[in-house]
N, C-alpha and C. Protein backbone atom coordinates (compact mmCIF):
# COMPACT_ATOMS: atom_id res chain seq x y z
N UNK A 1 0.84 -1.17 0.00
CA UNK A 1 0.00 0.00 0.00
C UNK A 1 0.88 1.24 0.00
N UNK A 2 0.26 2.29 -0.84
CA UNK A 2 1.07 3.68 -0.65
C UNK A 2 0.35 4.69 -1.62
N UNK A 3 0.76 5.76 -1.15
CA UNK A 3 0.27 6.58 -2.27
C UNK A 3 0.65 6.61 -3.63
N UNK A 4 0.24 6.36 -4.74
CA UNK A 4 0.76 6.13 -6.27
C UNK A 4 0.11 7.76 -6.70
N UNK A 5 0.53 8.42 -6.89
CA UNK A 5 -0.10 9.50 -7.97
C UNK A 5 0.45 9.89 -9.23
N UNK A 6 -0.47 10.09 -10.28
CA UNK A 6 -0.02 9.73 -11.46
C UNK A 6 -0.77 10.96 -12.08
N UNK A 7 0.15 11.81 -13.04
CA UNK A 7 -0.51 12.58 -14.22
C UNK A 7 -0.53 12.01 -15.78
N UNK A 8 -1.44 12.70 -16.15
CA UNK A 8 -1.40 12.12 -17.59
C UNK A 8 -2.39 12.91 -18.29
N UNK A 9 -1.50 12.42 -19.85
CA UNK A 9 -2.13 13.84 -20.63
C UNK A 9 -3.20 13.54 -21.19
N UNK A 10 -3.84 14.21 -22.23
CA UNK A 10 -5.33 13.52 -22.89
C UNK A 10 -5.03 12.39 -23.30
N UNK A 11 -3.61 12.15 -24.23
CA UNK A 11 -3.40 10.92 -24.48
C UNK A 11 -3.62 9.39 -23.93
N UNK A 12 -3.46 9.55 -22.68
CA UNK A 12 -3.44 9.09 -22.04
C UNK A 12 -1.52 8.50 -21.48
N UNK A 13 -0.78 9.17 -21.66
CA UNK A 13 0.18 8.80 -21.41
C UNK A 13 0.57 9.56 -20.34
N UNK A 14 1.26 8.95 -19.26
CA UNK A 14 1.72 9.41 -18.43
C UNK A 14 3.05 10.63 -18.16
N UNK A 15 2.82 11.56 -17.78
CA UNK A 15 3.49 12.58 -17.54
C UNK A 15 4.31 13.09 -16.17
N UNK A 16 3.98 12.52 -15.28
CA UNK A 16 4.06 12.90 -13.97
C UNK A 16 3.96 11.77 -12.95
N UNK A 17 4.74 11.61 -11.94
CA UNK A 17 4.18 10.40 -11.12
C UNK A 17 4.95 10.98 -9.63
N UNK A 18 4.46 10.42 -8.42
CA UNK A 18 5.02 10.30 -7.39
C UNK A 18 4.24 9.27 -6.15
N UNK A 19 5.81 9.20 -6.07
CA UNK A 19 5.29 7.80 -4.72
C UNK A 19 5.45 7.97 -3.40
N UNK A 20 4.93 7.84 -2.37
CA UNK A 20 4.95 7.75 -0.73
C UNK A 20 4.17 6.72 -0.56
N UNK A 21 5.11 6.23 0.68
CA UNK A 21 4.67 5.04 1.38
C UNK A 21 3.84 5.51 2.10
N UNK A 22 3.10 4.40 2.33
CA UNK A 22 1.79 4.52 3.08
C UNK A 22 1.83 5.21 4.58
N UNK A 23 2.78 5.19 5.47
CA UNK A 23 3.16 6.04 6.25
C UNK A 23 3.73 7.30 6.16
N UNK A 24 3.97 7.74 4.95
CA UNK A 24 4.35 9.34 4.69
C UNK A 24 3.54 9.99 4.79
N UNK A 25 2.99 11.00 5.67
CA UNK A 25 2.61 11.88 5.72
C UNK A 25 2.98 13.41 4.69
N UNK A 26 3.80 12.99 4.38
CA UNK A 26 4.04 14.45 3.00
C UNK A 26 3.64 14.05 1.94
N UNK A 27 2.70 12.73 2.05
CA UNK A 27 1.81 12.64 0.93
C UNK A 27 0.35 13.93 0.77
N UNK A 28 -0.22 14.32 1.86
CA UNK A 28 -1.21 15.05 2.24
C UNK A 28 -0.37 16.04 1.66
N UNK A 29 0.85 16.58 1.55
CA UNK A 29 1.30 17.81 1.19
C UNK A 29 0.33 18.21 -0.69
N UNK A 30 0.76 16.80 -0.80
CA UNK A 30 0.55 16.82 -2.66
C UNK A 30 -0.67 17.42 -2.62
N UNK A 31 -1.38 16.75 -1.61
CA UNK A 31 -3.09 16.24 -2.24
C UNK A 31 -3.81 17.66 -1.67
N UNK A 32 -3.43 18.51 -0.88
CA UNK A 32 -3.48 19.77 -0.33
C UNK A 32 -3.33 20.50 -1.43
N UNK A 33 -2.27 20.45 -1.55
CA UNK A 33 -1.55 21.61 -3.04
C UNK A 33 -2.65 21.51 -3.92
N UNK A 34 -3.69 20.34 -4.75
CA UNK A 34 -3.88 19.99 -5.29
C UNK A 34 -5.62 20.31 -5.34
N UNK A 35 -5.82 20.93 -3.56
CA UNK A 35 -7.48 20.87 -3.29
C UNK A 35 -7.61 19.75 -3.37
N UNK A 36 -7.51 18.41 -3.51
CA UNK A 36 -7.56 17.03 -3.44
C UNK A 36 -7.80 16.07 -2.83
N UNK A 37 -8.03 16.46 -0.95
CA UNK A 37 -8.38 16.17 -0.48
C UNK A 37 -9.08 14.50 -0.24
N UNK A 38 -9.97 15.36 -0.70
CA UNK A 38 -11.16 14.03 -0.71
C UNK A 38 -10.84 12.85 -1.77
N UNK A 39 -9.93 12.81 -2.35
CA UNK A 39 -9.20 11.54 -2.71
C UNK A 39 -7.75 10.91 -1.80
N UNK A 40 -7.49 11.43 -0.64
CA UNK A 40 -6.91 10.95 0.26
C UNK A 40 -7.73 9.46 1.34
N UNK A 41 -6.86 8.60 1.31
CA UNK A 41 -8.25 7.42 2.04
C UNK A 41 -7.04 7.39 2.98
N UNK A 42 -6.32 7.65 3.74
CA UNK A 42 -5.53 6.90 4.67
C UNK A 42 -3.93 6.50 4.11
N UNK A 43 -3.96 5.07 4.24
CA UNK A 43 -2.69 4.71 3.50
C UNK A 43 -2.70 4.90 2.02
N UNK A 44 -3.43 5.22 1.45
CA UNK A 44 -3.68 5.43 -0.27
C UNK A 44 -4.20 6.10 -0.70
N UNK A 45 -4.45 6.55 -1.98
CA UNK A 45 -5.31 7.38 -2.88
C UNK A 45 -6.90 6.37 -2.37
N UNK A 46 -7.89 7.01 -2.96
CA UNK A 46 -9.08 6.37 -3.20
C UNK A 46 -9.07 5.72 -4.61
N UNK A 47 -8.18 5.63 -5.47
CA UNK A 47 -8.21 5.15 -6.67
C UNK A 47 -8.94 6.06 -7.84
N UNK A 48 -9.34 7.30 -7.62
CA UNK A 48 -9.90 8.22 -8.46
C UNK A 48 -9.44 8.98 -9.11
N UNK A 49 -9.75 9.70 -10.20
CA UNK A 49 -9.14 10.70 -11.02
C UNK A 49 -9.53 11.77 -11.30
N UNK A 50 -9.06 12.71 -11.18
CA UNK A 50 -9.59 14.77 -11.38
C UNK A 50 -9.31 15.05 -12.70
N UNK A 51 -9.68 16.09 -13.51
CA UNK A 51 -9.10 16.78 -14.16
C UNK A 51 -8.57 18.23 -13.78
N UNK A 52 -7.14 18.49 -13.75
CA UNK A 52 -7.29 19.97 -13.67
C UNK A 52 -6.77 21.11 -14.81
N UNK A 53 -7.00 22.28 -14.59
CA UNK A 53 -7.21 23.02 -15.39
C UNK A 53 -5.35 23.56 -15.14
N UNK A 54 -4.89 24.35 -16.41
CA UNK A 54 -3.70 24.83 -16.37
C UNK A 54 -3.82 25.74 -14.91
N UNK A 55 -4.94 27.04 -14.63
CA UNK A 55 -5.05 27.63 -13.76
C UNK A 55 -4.59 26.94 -12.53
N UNK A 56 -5.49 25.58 -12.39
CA UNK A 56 -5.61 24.85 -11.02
C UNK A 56 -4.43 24.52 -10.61
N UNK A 57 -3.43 24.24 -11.25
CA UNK A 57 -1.94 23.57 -11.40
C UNK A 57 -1.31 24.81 -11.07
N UNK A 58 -1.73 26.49 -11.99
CA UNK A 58 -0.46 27.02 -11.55
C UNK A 58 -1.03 27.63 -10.19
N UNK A 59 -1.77 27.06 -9.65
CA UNK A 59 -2.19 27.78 -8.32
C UNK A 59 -1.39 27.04 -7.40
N UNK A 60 -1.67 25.29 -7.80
CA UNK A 60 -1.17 24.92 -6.73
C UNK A 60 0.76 24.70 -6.51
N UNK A 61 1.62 25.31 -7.28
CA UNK A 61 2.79 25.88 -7.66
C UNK A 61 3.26 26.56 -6.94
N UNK A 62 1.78 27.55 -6.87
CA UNK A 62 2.14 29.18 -6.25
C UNK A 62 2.46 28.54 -4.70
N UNK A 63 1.19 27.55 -4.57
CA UNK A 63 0.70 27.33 -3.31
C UNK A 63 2.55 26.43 -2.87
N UNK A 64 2.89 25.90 -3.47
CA UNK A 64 3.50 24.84 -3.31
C UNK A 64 5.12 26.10 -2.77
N UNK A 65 5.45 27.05 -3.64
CA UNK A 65 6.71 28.14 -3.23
C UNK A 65 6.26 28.74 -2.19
N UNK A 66 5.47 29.34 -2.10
CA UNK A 66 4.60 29.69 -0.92
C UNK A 66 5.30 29.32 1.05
N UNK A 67 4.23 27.73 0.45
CA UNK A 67 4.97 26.68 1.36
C UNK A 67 6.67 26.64 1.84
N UNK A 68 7.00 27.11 0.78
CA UNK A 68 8.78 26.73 0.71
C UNK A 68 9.45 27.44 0.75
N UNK A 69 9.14 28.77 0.76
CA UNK A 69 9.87 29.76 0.00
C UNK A 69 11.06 30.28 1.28
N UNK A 70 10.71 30.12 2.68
CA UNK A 70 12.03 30.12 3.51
C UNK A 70 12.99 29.39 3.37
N UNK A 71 13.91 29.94 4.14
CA UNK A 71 15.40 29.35 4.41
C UNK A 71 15.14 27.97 4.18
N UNK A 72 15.99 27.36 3.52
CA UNK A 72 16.17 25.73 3.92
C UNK A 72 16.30 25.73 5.18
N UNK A 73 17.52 26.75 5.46
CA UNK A 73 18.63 25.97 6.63
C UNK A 73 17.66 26.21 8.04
N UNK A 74 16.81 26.42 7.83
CA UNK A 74 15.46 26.74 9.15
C UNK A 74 14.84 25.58 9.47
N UNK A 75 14.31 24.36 8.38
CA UNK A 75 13.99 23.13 8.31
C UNK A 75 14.70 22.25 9.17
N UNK A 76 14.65 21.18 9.59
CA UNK A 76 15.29 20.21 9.92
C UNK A 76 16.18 19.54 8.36
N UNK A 77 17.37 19.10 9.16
CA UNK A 77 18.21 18.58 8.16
C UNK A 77 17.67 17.12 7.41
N UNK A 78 15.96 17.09 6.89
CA UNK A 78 16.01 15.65 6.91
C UNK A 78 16.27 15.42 5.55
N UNK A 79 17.08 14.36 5.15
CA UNK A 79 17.07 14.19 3.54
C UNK A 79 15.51 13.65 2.66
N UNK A 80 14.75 12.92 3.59
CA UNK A 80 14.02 12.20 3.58
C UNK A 80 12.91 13.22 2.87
N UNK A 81 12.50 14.47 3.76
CA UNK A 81 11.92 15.50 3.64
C UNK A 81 12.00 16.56 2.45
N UNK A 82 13.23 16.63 2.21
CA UNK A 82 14.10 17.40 1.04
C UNK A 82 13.26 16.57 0.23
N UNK A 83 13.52 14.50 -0.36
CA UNK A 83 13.07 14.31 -1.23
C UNK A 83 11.87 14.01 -1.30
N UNK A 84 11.08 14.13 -0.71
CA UNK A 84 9.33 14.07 -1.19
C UNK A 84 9.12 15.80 -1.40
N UNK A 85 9.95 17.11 -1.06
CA UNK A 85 9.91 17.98 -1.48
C UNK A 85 10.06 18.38 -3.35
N UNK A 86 11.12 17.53 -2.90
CA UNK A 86 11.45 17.58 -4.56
C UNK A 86 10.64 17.01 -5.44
N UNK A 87 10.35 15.54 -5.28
CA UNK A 87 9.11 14.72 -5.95
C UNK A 87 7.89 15.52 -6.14
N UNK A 88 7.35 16.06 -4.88
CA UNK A 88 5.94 17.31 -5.25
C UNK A 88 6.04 18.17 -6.19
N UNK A 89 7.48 18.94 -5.89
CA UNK A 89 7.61 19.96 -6.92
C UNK A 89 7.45 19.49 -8.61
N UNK A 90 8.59 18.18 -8.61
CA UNK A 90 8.25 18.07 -9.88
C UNK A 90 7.12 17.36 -10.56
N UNK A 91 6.44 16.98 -9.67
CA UNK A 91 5.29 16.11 -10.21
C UNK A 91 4.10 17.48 -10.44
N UNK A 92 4.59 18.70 -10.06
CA UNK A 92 3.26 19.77 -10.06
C UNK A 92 3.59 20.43 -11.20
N UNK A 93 5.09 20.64 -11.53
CA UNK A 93 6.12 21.18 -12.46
C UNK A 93 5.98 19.87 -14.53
N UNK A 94 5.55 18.88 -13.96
CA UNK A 94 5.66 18.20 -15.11
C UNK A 94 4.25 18.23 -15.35
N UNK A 95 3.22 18.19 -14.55
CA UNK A 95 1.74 18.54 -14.76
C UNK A 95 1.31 19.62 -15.21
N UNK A 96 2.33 20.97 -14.83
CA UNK A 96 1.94 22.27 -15.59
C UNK A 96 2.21 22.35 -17.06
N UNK A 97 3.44 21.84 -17.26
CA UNK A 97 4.06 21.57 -18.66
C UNK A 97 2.81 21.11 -20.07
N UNK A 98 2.18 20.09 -18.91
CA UNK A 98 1.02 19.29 -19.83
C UNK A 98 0.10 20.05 -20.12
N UNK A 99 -0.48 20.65 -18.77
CA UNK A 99 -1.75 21.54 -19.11
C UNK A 99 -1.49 22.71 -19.53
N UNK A 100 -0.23 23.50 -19.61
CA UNK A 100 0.10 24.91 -20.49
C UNK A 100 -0.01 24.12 -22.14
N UNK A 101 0.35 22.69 -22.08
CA UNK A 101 0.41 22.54 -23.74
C UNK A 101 -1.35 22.15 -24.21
N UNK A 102 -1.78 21.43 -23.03
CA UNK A 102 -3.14 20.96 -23.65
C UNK A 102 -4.56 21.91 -22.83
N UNK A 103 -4.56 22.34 -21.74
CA UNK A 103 -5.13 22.93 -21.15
C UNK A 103 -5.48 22.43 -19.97
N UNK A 104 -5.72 21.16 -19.91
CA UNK A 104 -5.33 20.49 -18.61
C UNK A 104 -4.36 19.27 -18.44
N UNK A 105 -4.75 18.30 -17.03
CA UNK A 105 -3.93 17.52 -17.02
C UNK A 105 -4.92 16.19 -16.13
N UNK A 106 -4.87 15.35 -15.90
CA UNK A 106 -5.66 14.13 -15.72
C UNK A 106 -4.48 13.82 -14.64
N UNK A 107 -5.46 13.55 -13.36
CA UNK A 107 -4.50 12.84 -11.91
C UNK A 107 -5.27 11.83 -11.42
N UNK A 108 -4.72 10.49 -11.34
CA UNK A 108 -5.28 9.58 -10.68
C UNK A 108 -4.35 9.51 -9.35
N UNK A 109 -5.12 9.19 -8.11
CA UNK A 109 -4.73 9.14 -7.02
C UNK A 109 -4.96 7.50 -6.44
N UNK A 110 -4.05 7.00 -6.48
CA UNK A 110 -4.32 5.31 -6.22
C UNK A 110 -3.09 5.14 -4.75
């Protein structure tokens, strides 16, 4: 069990992905960023899929620097933390890419 989240374009090909184990809690980070919420079940996605809009994506970006935009060196030194930081970013960063080219982007949360 874990969080699987996955973007993808109209094509249906995948664009974007990120993983947390079912005990990560900086999975909720994504699904926050995302208004997403209600596809959070616990240890996993609910297995459902959104569409969002280029807007919705670059909001949750904004939302996502926002979040980040202090000092590293203020954080705790965790590496662990750093990389599900990084994974969010780019999984929000490869989702914008899609929906600036198509207008949105397709997220399943499993």
């Amino acid at each position: 069990m874990g969080h699987d989240i996955l973007g993808f374009n109209q094509s249906g090909e995948e664009v974007a992905y990120a993983r947390f184990n079912m005990w990560n809690s900086n999975a909720t980070i994504l699904y926050s960023l995302l208004d997403a919420n209600n596809f959070y079940a616990g240890v996993s996605g609910c297995g459902g899929t959104s569409t969002f809009s280029k807007k919705q994506i670059e909001k949750a970006l904004k939302k996502y620097k926002h979040l980040y935009k202090y000092d590293d060196s203020l954080l705790p030194n965790d590496k662990y933390l750093k990389m599900d930081q990084q994974q969010i970013e780019d999984f929000i960063k490869k989702c914008l890419v899609t929906a600036q080219k198509e207008g949105c982007v397709k997220v399943y949360f499993g």
